[in-house]
Protein backbone atom coordinates (compact mmCIF):
# COMPACT_ATOMS: atom_id res chain seq x y z
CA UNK A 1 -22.12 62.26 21.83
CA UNK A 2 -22.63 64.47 18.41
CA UNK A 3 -25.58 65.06 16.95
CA UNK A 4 -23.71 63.21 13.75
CA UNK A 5 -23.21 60.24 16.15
CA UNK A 6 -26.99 59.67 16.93
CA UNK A 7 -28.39 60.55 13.54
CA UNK A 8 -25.49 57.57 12.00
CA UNK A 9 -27.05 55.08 14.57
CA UNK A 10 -30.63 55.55 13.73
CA UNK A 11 -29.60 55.15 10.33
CA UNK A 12 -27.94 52.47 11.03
CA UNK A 13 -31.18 51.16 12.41
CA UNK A 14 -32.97 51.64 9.01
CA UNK A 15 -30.57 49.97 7.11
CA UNK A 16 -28.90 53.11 5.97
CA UNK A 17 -25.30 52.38 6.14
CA UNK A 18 -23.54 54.22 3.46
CA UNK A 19 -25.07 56.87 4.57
CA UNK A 20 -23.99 56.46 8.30
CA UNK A 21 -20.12 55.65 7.47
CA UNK A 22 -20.82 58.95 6.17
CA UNK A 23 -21.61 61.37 9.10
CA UNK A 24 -19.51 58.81 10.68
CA UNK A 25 -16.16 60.32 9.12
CA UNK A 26 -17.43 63.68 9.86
CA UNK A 27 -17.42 63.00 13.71
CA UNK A 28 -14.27 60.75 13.68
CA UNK A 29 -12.65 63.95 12.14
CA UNK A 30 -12.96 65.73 15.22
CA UNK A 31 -13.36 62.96 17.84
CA UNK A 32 -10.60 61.12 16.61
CA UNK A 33 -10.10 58.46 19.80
CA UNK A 34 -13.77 57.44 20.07
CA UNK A 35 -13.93 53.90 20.60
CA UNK A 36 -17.39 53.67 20.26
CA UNK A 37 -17.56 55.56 17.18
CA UNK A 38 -15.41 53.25 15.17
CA UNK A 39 -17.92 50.38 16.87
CA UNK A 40 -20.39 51.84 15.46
CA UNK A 41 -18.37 52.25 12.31
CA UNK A 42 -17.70 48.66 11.95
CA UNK A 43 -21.11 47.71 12.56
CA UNK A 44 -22.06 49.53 9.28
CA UNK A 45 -19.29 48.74 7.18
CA UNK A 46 -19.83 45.13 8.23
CA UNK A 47 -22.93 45.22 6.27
CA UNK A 48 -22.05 47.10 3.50
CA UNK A 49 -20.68 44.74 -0.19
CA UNK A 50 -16.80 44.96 -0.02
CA UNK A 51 -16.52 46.48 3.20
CA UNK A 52 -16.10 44.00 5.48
CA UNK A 53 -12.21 44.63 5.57
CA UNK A 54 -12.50 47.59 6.30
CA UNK A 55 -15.04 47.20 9.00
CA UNK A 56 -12.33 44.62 10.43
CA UNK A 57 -9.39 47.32 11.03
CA UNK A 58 -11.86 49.61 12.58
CA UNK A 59 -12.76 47.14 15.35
CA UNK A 60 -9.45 46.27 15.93
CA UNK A 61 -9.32 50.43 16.44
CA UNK A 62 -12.26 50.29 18.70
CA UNK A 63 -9.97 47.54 20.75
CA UNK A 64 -7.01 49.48 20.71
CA UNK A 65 -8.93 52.72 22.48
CA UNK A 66 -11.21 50.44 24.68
CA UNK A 67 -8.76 47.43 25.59
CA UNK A 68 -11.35 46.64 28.58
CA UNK A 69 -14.27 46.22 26.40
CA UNK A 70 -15.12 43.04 25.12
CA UNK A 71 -17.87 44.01 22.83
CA UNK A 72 -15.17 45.01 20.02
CA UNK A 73 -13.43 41.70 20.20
CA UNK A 74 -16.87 39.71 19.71
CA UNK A 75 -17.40 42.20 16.85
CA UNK A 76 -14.03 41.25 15.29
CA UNK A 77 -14.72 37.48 16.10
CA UNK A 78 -18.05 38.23 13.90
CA UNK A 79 -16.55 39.93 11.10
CA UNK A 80 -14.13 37.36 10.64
CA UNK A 81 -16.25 34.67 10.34
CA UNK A 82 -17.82 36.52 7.58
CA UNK A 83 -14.29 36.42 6.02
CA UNK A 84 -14.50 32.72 6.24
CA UNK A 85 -11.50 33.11 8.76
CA UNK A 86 -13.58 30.61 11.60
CA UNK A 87 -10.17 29.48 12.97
CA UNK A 88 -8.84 33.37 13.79
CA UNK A 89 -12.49 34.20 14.84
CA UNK A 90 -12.86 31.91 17.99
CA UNK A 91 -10.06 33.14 20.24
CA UNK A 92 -11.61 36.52 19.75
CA UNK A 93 -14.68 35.17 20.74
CA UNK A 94 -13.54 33.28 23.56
CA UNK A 95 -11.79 36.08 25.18
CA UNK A 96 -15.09 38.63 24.78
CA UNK A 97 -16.25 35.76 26.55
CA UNK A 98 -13.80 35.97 29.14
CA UNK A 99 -13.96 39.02 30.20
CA UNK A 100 -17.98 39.22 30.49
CA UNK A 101 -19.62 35.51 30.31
CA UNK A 102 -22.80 36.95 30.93
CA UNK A 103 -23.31 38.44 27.47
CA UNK A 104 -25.89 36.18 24.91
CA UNK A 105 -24.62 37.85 22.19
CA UNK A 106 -20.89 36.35 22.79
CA UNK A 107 -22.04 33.37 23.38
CA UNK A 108 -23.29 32.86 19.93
CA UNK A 109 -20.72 35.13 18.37
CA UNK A 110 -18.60 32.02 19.55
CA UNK A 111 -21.27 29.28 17.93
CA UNK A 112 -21.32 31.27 14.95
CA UNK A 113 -17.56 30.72 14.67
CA UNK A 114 -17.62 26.93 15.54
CA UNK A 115 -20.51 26.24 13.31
CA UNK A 116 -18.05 27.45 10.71
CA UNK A 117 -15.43 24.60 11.97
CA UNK A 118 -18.30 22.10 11.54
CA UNK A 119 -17.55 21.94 15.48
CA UNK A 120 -21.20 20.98 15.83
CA UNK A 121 -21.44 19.94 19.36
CA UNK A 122 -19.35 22.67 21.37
CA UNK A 123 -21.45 25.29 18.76
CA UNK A 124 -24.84 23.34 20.23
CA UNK A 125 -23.34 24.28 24.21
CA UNK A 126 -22.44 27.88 23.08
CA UNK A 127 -25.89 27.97 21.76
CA UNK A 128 -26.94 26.71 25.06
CA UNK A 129 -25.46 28.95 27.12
CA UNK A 130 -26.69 31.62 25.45
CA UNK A 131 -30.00 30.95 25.43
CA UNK A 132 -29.79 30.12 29.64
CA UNK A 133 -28.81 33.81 29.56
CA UNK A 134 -31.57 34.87 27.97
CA UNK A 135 -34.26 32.48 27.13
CA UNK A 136 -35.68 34.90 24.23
CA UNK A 137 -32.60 35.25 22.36
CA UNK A 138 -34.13 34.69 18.82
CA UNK A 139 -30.46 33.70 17.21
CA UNK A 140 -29.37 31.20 20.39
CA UNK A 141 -32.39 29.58 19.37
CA UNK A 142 -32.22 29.49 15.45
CA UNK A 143 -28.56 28.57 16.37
CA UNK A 144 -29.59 25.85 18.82
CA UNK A 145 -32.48 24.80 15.95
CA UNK A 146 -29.55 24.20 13.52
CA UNK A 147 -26.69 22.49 15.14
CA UNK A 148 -29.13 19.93 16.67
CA UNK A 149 -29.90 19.63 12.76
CA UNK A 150 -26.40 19.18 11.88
CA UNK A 151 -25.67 16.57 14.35
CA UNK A 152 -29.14 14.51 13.10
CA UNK A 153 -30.98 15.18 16.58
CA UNK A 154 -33.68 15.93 14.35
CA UNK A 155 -36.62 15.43 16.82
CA UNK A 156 -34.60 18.35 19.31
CA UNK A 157 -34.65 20.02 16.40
CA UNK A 158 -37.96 20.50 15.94
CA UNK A 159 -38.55 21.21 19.38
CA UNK A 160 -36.86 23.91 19.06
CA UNK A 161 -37.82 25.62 16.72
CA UNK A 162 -41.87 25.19 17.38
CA UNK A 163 -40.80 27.15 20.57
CA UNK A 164 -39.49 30.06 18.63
CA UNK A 165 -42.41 30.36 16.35
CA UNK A 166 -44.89 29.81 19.13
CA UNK A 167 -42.95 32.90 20.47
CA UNK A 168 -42.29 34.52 17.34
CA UNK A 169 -44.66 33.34 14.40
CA UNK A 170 -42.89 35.49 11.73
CA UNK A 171 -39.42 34.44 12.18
CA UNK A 172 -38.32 33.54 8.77
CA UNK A 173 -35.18 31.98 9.75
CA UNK A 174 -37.10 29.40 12.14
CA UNK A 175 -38.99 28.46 8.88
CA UNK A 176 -36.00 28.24 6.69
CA UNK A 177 -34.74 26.14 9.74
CA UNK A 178 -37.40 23.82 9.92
CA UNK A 179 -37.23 23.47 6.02
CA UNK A 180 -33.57 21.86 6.25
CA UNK A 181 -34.93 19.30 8.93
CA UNK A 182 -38.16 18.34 6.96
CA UNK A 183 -35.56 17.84 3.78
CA UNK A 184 -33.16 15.84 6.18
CA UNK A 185 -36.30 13.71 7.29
CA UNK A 186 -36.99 13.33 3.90
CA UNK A 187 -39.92 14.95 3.95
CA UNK A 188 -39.21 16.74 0.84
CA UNK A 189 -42.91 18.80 0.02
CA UNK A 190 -42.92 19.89 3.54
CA UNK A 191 -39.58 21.57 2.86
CA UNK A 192 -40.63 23.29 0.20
CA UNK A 193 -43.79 24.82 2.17
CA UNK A 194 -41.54 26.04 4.96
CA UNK A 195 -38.97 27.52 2.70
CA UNK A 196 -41.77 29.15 0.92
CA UNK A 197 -43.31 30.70 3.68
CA UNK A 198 -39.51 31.65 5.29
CA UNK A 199 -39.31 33.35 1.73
CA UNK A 200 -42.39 35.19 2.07
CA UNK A 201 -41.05 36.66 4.93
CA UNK A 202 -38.27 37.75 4.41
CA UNK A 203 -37.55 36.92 0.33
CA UNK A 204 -33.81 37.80 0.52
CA UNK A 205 -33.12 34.63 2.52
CA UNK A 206 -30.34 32.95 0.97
CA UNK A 207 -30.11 30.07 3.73
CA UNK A 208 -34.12 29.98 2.56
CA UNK A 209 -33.68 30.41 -1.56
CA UNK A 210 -30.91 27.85 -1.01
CA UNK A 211 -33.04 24.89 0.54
CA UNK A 212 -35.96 25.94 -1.84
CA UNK A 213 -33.97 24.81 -4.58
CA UNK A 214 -32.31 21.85 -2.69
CA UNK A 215 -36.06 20.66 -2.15
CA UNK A 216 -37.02 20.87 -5.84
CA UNK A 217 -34.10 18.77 -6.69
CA UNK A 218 -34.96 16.62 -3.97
CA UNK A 219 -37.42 15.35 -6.61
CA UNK A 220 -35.00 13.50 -8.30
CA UNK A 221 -34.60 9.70 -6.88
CA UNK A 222 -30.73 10.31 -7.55
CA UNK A 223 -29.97 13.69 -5.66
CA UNK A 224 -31.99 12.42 -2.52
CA UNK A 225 -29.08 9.55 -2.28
CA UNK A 226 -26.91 12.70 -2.65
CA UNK A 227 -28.72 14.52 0.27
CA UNK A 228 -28.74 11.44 2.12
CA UNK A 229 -24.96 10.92 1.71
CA UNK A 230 -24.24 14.45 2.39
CA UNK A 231 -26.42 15.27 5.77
CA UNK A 232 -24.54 12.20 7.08
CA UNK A 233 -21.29 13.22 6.17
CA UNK A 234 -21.67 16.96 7.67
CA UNK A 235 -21.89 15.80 11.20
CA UNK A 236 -18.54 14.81 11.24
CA UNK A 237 -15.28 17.07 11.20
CA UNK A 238 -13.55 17.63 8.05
CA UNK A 239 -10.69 15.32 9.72
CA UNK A 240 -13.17 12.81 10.06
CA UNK A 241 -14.73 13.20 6.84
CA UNK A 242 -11.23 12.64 5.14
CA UNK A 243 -10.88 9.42 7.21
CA UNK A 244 -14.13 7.68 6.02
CA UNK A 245 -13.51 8.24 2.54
CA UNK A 246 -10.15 6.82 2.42
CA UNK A 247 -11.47 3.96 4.31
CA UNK A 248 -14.39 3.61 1.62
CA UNK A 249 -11.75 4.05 -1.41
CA UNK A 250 -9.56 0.84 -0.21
CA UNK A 251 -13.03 -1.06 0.38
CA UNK A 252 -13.62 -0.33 -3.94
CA UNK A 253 -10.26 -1.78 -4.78
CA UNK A 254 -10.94 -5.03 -2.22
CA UNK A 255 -14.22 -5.22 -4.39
CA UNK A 256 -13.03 -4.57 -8.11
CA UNK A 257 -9.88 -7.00 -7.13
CA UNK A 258 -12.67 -9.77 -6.40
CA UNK A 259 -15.41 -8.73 -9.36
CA UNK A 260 -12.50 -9.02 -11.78
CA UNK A 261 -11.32 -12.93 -10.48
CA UNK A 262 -15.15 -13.33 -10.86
CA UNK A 263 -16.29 -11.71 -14.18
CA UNK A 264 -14.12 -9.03 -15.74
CA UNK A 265 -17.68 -7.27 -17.02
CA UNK A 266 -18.42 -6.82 -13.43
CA UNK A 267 -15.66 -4.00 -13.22
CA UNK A 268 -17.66 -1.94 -15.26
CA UNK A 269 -20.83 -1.32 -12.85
CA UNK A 270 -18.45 -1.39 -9.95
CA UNK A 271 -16.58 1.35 -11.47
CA UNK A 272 -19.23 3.48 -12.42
CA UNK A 273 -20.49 3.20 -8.67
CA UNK A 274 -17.13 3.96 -7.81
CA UNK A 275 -17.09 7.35 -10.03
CA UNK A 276 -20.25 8.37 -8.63
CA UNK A 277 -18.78 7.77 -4.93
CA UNK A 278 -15.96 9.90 -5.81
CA UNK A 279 -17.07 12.77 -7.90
CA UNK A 280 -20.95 12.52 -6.62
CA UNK A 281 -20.59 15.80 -4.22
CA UNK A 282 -19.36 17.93 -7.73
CA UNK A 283 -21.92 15.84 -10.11
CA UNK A 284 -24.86 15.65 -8.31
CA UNK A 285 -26.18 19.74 -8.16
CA UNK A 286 -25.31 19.47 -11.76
CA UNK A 287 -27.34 16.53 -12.73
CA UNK A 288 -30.11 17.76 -10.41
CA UNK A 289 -30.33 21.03 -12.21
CA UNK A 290 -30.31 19.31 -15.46
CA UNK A 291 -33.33 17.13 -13.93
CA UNK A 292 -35.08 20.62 -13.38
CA UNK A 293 -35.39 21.83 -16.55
CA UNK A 294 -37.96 20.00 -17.42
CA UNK A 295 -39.94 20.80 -14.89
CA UNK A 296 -41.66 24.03 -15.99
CA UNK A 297 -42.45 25.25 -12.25
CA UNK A 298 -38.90 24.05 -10.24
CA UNK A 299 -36.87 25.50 -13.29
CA UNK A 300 -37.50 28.84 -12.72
CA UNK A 301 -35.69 28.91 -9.28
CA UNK A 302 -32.55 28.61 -11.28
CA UNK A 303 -30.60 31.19 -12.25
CA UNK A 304 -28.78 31.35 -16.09
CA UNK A 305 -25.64 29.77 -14.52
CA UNK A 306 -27.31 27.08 -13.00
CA UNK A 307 -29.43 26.35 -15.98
CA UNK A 308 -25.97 26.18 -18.45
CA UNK A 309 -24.33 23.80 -15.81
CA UNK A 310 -27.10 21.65 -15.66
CA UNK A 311 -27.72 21.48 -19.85
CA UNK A 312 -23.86 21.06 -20.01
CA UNK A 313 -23.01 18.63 -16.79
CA UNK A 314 -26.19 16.68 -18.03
CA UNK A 315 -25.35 15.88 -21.90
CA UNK A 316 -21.64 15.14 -20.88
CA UNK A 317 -23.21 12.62 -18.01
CA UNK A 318 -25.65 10.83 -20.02
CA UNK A 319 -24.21 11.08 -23.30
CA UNK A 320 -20.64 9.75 -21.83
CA UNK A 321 -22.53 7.29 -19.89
CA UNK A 322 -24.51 5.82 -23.21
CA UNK A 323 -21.10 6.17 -25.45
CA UNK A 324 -19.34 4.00 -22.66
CA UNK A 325 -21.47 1.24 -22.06
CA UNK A 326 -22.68 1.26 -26.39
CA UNK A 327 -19.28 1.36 -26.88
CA UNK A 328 -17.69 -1.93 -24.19
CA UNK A 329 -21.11 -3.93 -25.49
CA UNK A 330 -20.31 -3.69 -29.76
CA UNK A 331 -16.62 -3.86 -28.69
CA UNK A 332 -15.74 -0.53 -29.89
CA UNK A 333 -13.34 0.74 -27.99
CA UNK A 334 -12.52 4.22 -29.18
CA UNK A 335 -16.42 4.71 -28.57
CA UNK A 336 -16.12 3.54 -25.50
CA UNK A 337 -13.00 5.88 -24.61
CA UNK A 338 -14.73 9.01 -25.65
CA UNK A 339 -17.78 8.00 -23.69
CA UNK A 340 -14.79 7.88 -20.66
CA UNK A 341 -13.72 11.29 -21.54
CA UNK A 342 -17.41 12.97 -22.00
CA UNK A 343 -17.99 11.45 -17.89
CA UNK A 344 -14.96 12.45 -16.98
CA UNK A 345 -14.87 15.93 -18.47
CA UNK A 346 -19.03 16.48 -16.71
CA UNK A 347 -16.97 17.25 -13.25
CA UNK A 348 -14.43 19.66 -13.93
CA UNK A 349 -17.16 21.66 -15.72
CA UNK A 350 -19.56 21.15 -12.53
CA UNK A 351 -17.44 23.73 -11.35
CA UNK A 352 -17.10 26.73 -14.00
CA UNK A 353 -21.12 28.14 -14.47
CA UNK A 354 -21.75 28.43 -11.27
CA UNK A 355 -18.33 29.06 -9.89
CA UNK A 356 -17.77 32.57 -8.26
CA UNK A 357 -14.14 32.22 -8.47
CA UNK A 358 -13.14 33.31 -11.77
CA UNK A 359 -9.64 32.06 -11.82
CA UNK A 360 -11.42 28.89 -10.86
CA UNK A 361 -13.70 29.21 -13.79
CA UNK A 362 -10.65 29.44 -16.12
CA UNK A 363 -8.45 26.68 -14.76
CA UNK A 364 -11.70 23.98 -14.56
CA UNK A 365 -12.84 25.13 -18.25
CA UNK A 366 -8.91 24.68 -19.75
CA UNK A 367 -8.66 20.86 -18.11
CA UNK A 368 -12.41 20.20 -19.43
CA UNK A 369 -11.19 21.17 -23.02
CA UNK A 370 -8.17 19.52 -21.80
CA UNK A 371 -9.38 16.21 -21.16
CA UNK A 372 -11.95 16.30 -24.15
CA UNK A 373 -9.34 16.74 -26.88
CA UNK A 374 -6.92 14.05 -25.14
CA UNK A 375 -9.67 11.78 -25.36
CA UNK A 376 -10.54 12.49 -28.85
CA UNK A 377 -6.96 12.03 -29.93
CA UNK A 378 -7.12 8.68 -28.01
CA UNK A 379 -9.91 7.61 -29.42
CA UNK A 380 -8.96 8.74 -33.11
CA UNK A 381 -5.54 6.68 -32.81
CA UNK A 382 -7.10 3.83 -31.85
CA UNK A 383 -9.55 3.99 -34.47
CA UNK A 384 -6.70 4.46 -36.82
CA UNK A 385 -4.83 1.38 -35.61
CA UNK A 386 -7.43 -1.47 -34.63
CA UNK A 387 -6.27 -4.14 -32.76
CA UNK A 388 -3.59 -2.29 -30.93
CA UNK A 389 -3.78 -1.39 -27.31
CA UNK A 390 -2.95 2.48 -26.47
CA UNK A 391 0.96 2.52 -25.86
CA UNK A 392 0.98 1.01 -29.81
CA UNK A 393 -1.17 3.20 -31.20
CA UNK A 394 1.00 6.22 -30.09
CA UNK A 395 -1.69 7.78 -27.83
CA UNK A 396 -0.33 6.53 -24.76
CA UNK A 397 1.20 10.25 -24.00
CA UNK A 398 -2.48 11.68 -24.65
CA UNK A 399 -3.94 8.95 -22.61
CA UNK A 400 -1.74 9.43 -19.39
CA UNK A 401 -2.62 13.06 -19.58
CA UNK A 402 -6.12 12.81 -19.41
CA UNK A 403 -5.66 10.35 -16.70
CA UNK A 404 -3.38 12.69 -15.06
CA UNK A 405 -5.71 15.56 -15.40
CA UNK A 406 -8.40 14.17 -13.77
CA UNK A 407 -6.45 13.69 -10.69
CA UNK A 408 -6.05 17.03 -10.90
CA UNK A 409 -9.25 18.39 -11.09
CA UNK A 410 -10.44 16.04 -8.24
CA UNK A 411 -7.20 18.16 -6.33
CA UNK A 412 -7.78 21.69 -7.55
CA UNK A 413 -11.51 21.46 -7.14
CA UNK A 414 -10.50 21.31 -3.08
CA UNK A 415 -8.75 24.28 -2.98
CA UNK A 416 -11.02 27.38 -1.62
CA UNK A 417 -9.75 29.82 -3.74
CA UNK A 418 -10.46 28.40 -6.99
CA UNK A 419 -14.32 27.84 -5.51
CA UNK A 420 -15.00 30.92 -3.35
CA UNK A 421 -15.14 34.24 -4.32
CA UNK A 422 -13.09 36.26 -2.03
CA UNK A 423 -14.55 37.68 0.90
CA UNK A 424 -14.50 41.25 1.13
């Protein structure tokens, strides 16, 4: 071992890693088949912005050299799920596990990576197992803490994680934990004083910053329905997820076929429910953050992006909402068509401010335009030609479109790539 070697892992230690990769080279230069030196490699690139690639091909090197060790698999299994790549991640992790089941950390290294399948329960035994390893493992238990979350065993929950801060009192990510349980219990100002005090700890907590500003919205009547909606739907499988809301979807078209046989107004608050239902997950951050800024202390947890998407998801919302129903009650229909178009142009642009993707922010900003100047030129024609329906008036092209875009929006704003930035 070179003196290069041990000075790169103590600076590794201190958070150090450029510096690390560094003397790194320098040793790999002349110790060119040292597994452990592209281990420790990988361990620093892994934390270094737009390494993470990089960090991938040299555990796969440390593998190669060390094909008995299953420290560099975990490590790959790790690194992967960074890349969001869950699904290649586990059978890494299950054969570190393999070949040494008496390690903690591969144990979680395989929770992490079924927590990112939404495989709650088998992450909750992997957890488990970890911790009957070693009862003090501080990320088996934060792990433990939040798949019991996930799967609404709220009470284990909380068990859990009082035993890590009765063990370790400054554990940020045991506060940040029990902040997500108080919000799931509804218990919205004792969320915001754990995620405070997780942020006090440590205040470059994401998982913290990010339930912070899920509390404050909490505040609003309308995003706890949201919350309430959305903790229930994450304890199922994506598969599962799917299933219920196709299931829900048929039970709205049962309904509006029997409001419309009993009052053809009745279609109108049915289908406003039914818009919510549908684009509630991409509305409802929006409208929260737009909720915010009036609030001179919760406001300032926003960032600029957040603060344009909720100004901008918020007039298009309310103002489309107002033009709709003004419009259907004086029997103006071209009113009531661009109030249609305002609501239905607020969800593509939920996802453009605070999108990281910026071919996604390009695509969902042309089909907001989009759908805005269809519905314009609907509206105008009809206003031009009263008493006609659309298909006379020569906007029937314009209106199809629109309708046709929105489909696609509800499409495109599923695929990961046009709402992730790329891992790196």
């Amino acid at each position: 071992m070179t003196p290069e070697f041990v000075r790169a892992q103590l600076l590794r230690e201190h958070g150090r890693h450029e510096e690390a990769v560094s003397l790194l080279m320098g040793h790999l230069s002349r110790h060119p088949e040292d597994g452990q030196a592209f281990i420790e490699m990988a361990l620093n690139r892994a934390r270094i912005p737009g390494a993470k690639a990089l960090a991938l091909e040299d555990a796969k090197k440390a593998s190669g050299l060390a094909p008995d060790d299953p420290f560099p698999l975990s490590l790959q299994a790790r690194i992967l799920t960074d890349l969001n790549r869950e699904k290649e991640a586990l059978p890494f992790a299950e054969r570190a596990i393999a070949m040494d089941p008496e390690q903690p950390f591969f144990w979680n290294t395989k929770a992490i990576a079924l927590c990112g399948l939404s495989r709650w329960r088998e992450a909750e035994e992997a957890a488990r197992q970890a911790l009957a390893l070693d009862s003090d493992d501080e990320t088996a238990s934060n792990l433990l803490s939040h798949t019991l979350r996930l799967q609404n065993k709220l009470d284990e929950s909380e068990e859990e994680t009082r035993r890590r801060l009765a063990r370790d009192p400054e554990n940020a990510f045991s506060f940040a934990n029990a902040g997500w349980a108080a919000l799931q219990r509804r218990q919205v100002k004792e969320a915001e004083s754990h995620f405070r005090e997780a942020l006090r700890l440590d205040p470059e907590m994401d998982h913290a910053r990010a339930g912070l500003k899920e509390s404050y919205r909490a505040r609003s009547a309308f995003y706890r329905l949201f919350l309430r909606w959305a903790f229930f739907m994450q304890r199922f499988s994506q598969k599962h997820q799917l299933l219920i809301i196709i299931g829900i979807i048929f039970g709205f078209r049962i309904l509006r076929a029997l409001a419309a046989n009993v009052h053809p107004l009745l279609i109108i608050p049915l289908a406003l429910v039914y818009y919510l239902f549908l684009f509630g997950t991409w509305l409802a951050g929006g409208l929260a953050n737009f909720l915010l800024l009036k609030d001179p202390v919760a406001r300032l947890s926003l960032d600029r992006g957040e603060k344009t998407e909720g100004l901008v998801v918020g007039l298009l919302f309310f103002g489309g909402l107002l033009a709709l129903i003004g419009g259907v009650a004086a029997s103006m229909i071209p009113i009531a068509l661009i109030g249609g178009a305002l609501l239905v142009a607020a969800i593509p642009s939920t996802m453009i401010f605070t999108n990281p993707s910026p071919k996604g922010r390009l695509i969902f900003s042309a089909c907001a335009l989009a759908i805005l100047g269809l519905g314009g030129k609907v509206a105008a024609a009809l206003a031009a030609n009263p008493g006609q329906d659309i298909d006379d008036s020569g906007a029937g092209g314009a209106f199809s479109l629109a309708l046709l875009l929105a489909v696609a929006v509800t499409w495109l704003g599923s695929v990961p790539s046009l709402r992730q930035a790329k891992p790196s």
